[in-house]
C-alpha atoms as a PDB file:
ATOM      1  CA  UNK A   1    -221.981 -48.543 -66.626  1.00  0.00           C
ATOM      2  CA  UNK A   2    -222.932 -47.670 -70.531  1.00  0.00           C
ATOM      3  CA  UNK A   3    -226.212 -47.209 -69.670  1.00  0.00           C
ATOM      4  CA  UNK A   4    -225.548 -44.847 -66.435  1.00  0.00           C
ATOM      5  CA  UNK A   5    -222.922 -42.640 -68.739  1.00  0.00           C
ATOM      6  CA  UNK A   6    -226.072 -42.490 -71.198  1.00  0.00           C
ATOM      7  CA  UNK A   7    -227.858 -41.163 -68.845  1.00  0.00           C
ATOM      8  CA  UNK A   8    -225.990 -38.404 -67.447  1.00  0.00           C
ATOM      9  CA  UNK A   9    -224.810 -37.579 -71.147  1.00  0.00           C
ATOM     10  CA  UNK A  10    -228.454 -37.295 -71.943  1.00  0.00           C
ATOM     11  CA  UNK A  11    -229.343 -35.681 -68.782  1.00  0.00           C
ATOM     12  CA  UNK A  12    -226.533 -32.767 -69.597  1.00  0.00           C
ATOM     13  CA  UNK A  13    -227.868 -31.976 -72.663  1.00  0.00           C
ATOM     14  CA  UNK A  14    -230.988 -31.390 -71.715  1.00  0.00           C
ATOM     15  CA  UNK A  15    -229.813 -29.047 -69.019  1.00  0.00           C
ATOM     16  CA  UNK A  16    -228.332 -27.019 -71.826  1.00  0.00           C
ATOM     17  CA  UNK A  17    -231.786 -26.867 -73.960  1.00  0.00           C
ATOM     18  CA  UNK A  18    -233.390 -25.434 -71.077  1.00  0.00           C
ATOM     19  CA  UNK A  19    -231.879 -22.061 -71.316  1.00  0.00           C
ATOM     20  CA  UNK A  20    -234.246 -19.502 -71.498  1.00  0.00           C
ATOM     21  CA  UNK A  21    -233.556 -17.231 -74.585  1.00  0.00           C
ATOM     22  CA  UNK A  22    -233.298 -14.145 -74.565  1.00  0.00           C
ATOM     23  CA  UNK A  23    -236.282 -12.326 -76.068  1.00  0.00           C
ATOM     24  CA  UNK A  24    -234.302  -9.301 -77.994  1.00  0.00           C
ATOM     25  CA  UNK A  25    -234.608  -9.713 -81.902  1.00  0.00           C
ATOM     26  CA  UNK A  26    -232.946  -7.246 -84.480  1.00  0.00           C
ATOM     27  CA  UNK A  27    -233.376  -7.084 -88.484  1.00  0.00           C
ATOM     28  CA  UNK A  28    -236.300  -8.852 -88.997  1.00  0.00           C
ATOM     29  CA  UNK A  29    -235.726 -11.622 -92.465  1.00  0.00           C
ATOM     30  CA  UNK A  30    -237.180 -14.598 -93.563  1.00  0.00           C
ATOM     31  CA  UNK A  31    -233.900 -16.391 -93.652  1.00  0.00           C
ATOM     32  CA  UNK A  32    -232.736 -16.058 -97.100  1.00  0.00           C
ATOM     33  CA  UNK A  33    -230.243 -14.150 -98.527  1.00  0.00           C
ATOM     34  CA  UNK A  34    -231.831 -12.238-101.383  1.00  0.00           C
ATOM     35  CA  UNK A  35    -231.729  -8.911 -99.567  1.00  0.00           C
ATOM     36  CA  UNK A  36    -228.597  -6.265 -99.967  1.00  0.00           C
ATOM     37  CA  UNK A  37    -228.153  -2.476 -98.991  1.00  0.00           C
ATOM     38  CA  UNK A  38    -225.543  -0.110-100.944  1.00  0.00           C
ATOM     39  CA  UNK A  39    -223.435   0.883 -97.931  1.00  0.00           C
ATOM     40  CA  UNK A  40    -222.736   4.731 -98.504  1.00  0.00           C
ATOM     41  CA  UNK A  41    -218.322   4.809 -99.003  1.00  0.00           C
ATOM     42  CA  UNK A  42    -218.346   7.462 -97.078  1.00  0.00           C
ATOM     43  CA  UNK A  43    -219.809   9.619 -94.093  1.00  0.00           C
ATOM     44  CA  UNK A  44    -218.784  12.484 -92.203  1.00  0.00           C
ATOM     45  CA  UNK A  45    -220.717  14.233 -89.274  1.00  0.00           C
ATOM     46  CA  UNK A  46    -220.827  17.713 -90.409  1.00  0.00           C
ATOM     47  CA  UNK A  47    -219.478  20.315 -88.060  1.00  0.00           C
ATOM     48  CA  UNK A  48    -221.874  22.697 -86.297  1.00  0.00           C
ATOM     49  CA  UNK A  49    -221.733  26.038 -84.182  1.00  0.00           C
ATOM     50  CA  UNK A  50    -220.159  25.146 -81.032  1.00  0.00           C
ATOM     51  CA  UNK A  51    -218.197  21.825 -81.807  1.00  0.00           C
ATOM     52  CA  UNK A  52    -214.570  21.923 -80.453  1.00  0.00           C
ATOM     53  CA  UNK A  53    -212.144  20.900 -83.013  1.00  0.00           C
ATOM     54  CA  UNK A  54    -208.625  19.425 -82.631  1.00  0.00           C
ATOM     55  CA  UNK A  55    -206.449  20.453 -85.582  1.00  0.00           C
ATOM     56  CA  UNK A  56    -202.586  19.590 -85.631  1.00  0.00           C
ATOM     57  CA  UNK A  57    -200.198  20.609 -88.351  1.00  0.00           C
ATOM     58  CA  UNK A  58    -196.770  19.103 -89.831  1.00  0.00           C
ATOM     59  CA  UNK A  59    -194.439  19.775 -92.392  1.00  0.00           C
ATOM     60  CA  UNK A  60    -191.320  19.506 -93.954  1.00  0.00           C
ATOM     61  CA  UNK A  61    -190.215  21.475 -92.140  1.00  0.00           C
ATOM     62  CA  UNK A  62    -191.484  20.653 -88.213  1.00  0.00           C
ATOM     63  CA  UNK A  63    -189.832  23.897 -86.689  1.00  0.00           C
ATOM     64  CA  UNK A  64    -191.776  25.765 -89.488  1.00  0.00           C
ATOM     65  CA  UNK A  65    -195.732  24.352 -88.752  1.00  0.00           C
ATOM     66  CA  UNK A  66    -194.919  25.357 -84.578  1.00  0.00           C
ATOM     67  CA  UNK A  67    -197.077  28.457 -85.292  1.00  0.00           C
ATOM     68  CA  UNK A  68    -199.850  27.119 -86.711  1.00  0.00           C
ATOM     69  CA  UNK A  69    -200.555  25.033 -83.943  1.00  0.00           C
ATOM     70  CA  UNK A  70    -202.399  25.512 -80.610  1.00  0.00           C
ATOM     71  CA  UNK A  71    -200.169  25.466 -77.679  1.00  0.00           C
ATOM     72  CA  UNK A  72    -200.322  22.458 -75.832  1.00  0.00           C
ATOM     73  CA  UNK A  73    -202.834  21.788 -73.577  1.00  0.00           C
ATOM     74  CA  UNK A  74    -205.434  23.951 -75.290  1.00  0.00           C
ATOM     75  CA  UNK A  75    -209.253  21.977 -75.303  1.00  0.00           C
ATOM     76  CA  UNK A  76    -209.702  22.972 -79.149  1.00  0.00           C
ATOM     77  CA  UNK A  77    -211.227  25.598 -81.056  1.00  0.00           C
ATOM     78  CA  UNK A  78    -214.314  26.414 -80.780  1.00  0.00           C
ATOM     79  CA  UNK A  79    -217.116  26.980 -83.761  1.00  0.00           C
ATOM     80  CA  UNK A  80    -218.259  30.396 -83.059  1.00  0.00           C
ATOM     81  CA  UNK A  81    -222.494  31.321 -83.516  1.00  0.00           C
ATOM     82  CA  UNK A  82    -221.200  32.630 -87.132  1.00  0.00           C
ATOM     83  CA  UNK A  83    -219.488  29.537 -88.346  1.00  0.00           C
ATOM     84  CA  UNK A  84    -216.229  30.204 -87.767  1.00  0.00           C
ATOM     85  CA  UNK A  85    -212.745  29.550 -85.920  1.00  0.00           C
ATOM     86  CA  UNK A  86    -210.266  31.547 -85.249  1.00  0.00           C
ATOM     87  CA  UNK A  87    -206.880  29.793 -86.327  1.00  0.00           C
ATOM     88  CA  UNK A  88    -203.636  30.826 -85.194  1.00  0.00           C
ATOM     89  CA  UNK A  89    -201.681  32.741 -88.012  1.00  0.00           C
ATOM     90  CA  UNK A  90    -204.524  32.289 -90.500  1.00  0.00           C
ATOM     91  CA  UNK A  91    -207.174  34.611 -88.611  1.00  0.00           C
ATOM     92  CA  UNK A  92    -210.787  33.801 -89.397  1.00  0.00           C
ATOM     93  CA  UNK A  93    -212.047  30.793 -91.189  1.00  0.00           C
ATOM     94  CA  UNK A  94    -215.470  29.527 -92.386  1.00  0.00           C
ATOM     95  CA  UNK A  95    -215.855  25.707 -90.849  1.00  0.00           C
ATOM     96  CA  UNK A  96    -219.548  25.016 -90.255  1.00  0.00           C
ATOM     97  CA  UNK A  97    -221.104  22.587 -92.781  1.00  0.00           C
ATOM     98  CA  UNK A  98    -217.821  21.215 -93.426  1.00  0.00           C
ATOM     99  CA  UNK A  99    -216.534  17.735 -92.294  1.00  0.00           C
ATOM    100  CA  UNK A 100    -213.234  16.881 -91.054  1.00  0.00           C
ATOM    101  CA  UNK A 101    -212.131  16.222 -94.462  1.00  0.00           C
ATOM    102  CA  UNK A 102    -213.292  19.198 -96.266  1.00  0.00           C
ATOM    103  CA  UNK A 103    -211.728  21.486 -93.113  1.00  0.00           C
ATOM    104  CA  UNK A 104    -208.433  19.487 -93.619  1.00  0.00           C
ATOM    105  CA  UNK A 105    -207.998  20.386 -96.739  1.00  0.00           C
ATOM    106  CA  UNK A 106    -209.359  23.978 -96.863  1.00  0.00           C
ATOM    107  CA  UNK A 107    -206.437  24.464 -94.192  1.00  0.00           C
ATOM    108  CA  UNK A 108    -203.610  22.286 -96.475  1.00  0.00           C
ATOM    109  CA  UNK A 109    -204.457  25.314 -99.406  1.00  0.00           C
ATOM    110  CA  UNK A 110    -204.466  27.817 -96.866  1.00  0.00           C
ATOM    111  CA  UNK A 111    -201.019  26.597 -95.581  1.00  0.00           C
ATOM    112  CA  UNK A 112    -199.527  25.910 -98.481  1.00  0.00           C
ATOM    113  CA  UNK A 113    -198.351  29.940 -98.928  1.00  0.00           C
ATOM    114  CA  UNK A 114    -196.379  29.444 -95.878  1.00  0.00           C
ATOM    115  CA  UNK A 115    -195.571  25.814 -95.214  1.00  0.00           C
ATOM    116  CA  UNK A 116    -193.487  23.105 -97.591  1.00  0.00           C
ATOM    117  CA  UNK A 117    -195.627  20.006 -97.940  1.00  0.00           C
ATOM    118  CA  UNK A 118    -198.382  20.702 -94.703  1.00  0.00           C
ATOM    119  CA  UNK A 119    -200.149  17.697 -93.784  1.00  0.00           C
ATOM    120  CA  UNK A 120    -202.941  18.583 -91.479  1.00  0.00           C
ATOM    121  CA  UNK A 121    -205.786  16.457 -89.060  1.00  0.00           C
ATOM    122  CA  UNK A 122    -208.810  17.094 -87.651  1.00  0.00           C
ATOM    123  CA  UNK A 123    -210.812  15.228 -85.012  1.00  0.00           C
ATOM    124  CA  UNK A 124    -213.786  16.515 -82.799  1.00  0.00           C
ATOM    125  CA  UNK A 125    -212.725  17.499 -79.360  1.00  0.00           C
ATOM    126  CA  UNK A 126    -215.924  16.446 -77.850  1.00  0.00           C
ATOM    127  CA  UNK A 127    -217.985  14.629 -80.300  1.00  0.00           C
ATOM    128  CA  UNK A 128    -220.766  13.027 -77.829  1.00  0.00           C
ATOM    129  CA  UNK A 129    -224.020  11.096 -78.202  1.00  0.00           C
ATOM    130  CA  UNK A 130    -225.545  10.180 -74.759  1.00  0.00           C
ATOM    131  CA  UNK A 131    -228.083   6.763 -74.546  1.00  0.00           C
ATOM    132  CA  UNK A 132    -230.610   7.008 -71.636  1.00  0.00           C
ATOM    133  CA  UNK A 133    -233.766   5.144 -71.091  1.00  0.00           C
ATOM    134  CA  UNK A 134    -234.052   0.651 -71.026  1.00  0.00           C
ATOM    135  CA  UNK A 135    -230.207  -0.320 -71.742  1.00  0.00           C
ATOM    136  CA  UNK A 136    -227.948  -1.694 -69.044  1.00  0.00           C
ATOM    137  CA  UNK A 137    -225.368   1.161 -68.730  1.00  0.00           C
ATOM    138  CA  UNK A 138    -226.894   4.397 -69.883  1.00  0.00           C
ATOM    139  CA  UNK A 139    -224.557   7.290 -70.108  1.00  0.00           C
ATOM    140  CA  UNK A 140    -222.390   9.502 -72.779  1.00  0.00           C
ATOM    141  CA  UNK A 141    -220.487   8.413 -75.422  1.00  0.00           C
ATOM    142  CA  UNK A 142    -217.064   9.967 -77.031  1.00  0.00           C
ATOM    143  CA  UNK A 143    -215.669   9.392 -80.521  1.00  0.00           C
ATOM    144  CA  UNK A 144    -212.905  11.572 -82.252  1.00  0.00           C
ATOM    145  CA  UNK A 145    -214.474  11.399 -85.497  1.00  0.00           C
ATOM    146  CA  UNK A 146    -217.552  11.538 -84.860  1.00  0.00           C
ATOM    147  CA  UNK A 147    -218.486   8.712 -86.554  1.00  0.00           C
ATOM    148  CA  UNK A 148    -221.033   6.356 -84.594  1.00  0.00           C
ATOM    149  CA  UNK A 149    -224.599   4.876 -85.398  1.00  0.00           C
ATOM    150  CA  UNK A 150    -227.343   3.617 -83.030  1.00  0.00           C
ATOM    151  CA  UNK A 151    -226.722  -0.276 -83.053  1.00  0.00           C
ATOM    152  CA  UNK A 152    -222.968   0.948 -81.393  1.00  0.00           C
ATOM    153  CA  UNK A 153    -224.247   3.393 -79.052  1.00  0.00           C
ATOM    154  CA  UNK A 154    -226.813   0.406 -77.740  1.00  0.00           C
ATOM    155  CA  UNK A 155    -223.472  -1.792 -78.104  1.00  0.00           C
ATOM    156  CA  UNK A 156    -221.516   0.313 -75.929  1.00  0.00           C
ATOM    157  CA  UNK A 157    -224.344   0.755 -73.340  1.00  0.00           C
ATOM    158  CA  UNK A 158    -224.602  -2.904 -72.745  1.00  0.00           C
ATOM    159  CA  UNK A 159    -227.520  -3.203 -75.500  1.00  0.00           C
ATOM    160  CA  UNK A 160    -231.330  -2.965 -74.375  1.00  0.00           C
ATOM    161  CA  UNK A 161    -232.796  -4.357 -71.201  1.00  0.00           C
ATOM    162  CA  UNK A 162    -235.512  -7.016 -70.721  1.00  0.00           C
ATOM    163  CA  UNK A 163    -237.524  -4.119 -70.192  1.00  0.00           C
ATOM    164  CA  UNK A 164    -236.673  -2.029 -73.529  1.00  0.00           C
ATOM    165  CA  UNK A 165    -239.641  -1.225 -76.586  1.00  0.00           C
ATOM    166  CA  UNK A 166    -237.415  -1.610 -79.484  1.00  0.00           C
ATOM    167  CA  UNK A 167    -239.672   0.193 -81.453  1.00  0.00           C
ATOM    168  CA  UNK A 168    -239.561   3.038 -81.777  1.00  0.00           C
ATOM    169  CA  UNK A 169    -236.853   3.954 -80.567  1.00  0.00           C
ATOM    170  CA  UNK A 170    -236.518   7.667 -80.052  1.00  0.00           C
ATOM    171  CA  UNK A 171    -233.221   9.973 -81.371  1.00  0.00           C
ATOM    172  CA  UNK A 172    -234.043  13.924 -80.044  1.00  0.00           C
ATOM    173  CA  UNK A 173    -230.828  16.357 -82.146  1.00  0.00           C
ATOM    174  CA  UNK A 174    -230.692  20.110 -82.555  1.00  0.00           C
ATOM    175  CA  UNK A 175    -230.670  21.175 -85.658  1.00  0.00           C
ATOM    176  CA  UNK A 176    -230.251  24.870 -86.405  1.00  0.00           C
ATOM    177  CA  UNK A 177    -231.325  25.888 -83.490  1.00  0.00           C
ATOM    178  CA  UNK A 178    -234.453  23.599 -83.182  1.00  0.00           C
ATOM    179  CA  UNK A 179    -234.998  20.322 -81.852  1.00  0.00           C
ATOM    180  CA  UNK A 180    -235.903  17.416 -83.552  1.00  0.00           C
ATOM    181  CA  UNK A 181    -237.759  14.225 -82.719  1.00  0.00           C
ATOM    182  CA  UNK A 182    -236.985  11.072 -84.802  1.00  0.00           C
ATOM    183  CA  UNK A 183    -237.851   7.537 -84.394  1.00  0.00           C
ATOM    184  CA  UNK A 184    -235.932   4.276 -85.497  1.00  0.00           C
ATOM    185  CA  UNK A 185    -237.185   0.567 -85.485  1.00  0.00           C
ATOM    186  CA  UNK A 186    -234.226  -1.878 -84.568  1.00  0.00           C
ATOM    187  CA  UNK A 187    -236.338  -4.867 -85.402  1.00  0.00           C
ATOM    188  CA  UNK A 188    -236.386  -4.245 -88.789  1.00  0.00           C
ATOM    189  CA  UNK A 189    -233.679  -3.841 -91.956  1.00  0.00           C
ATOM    190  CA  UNK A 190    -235.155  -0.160 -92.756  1.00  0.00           C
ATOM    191  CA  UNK A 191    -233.392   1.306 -90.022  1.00  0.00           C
ATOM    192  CA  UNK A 192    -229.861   1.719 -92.156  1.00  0.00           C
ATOM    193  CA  UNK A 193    -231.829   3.726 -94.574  1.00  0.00           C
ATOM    194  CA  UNK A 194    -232.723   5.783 -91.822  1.00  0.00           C
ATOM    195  CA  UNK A 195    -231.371   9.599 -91.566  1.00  0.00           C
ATOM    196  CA  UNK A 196    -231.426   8.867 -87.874  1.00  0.00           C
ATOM    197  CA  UNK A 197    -229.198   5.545 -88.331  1.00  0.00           C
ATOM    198  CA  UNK A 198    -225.583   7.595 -88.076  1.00  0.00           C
ATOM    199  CA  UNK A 199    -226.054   9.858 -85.087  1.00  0.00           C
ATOM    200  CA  UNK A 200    -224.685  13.384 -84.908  1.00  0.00           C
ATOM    201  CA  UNK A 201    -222.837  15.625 -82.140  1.00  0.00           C
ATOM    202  CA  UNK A 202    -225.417  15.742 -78.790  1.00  0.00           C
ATOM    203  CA  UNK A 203    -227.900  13.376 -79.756  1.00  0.00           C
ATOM    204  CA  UNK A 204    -230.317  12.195 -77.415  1.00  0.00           C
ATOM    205  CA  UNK A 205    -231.087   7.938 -77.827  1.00  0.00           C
ATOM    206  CA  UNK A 206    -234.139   7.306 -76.025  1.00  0.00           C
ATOM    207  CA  UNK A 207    -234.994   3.729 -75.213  1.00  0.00           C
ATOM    208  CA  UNK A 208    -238.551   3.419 -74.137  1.00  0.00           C
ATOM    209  CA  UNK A 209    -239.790   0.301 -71.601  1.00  0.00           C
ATOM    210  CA  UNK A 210    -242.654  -2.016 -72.284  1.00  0.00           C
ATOM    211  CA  UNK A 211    -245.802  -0.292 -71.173  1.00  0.00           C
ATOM    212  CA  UNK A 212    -246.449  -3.001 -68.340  1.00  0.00           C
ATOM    213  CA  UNK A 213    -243.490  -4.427 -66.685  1.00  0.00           C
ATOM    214  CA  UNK A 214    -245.559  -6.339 -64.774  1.00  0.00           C
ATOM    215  CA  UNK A 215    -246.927  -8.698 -67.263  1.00  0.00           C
ATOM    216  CA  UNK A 216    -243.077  -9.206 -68.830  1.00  0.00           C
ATOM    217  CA  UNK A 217    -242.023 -10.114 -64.944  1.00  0.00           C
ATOM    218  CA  UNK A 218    -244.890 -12.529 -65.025  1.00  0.00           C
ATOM    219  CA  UNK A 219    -243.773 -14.297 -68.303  1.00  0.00           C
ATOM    220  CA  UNK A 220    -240.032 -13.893 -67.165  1.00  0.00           C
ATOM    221  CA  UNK A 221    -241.666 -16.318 -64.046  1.00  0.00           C
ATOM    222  CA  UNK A 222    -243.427 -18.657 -65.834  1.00  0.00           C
ATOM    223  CA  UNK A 223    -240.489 -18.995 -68.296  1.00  0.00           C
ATOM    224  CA  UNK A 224    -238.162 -19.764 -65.107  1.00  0.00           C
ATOM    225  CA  UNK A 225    -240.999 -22.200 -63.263  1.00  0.00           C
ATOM    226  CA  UNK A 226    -241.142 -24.099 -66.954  1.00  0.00           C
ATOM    227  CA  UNK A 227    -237.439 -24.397 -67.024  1.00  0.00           C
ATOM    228  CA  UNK A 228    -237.206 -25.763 -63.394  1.00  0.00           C
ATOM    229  CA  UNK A 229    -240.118 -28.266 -63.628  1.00  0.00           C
ATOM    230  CA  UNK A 230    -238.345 -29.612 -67.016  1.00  0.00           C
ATOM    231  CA  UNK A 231    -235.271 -29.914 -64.940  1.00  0.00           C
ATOM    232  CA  UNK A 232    -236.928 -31.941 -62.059  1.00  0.00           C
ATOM    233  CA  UNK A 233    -238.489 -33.731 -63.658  1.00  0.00           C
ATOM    234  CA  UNK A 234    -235.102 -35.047 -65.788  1.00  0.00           C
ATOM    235  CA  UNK A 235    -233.390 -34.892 -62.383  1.00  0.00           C
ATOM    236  CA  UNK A 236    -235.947 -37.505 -61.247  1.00  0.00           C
ATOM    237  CA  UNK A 237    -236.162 -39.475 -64.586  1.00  0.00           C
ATOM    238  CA  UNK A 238    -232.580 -40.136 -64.407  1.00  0.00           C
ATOM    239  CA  UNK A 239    -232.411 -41.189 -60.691  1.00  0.00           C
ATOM    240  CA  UNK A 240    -235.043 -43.659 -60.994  1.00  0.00           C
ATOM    241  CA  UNK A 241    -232.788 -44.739 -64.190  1.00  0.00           C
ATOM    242  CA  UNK A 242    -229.871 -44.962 -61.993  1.00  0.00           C
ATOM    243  CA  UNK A 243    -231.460 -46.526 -58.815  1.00  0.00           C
ATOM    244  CA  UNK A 244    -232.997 -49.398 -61.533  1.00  0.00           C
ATOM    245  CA  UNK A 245    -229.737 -50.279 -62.607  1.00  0.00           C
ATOM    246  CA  UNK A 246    -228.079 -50.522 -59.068  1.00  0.00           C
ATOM    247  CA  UNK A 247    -230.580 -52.978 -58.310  1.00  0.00           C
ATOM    248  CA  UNK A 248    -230.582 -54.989 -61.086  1.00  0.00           C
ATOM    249  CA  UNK A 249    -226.927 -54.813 -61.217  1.00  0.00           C
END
């Protein structure tokens, strides 16, 4: 009975080595760790002509800040084609180029001439990046401040298919008024230095496919044929195992 448990304990593991991996490689390294990138403290998407903007004000006094907010239910205010917003009590003012930050507290010294104490937040309304092409759930994706980069928009799409060319990897953004093509290489460490790394509001992700998804069907067969002649073979190794020992039990 030792020997049949053997058996079957090697048998099981070797089931579980015949996985076939998953061909999808990121960050290419040599395996040491002698390599380090200065991650910037700090990034803000900086707001453009048309974003929507959510912007709610406090103070001391609450009763005091209800006029300097939007009623409820409003979408947001709107970046107008010269840069601007028109707040409530405070008329005109410049937000394009600015981040969230910045905004917050150009509005915190505006308010400060009416309000005690104003503490003020901003968050996009409708910051979206949208992923199309080889990954398993292309669509749109939201974040309120509009903070996102490429590996989490492939994250949040399911990552690429069996199909996808991960490089390059096309990002398409309008950029005063024109549109821009960049490209990004996911297999290697040069892609955090990238200006297309942390995308911006309306970005286009393009993943391509292979150019012939025939032949990667074709090695996706053979892999599979491999993995089930390894496995019949063990199957059959380890019955004649077990049918040796019943009969010279």
């Amino acid at each position: 009975m030792k020997k049949l448990a053997f058996y079957l304990f090697v048998l099981s593991i070797s089931l579980a080595s015949c996985r076939t991996a998953k061909n999808i490689n990121y960050f290419s390294f040599n395996g040491n760790d002698s390599s380090h990138l200065l991650i910037q403290e700090s990034f803000d998407v900086p707001v453009k002509v048309g974003d929507q903007l959510v912007i709610v004000v406090s103070a001391l006094n609450p009763a005091s800040a209800g006029p300097y907010n939007l009623p409820s239910g409003t979408r947001g205010l709107i970046v107008d084609t010269e840069g601007n917003i028109l707040y409530p009590q405070l008329g005109s003012v410049r937000v394009a180029g600015l981040t969230r930050i910045q905004i917050r507290d150009l509005l915190i010294s505006k308010l400060k001439t009416f309000l005690t104490d104003p503490v003020v937040t901003v968050d996009f309304f409708s910051f979206k990046v949208s992923v199309l092409g080889e990954v398993q759930t292309p669509g749109t994706i939201s974040s309120i401040d509009g903070k996102i980069n490429i590996l989490e928009a492939l994250a949040q799409t399911g990552d690429l298919t069996g199909y996808a060319k991960r490089s390059p990897i096309m990002v398409i953004r309008e950029n005063k008024g024109r549109r821009e093509f960049g490209y990004v290489d996911i297999t290697s460490k040069s892609i955090f230095s990238s200006r297309y790394y942390r995308l911006q509001q309306n970005d286009i992700v393009y993943v391509p496919s292979v150019e012939n998804k025939r032949t990667v069907d074709q090695e996706n067969s053979q892999r599979r044929f491999q993995t089930l002649t390894t496995i019949v073979s063990l199957v059959t190794t380890v019955a004649i195992f077990i049918y040796s020992f019943v009969l010279n039990k």
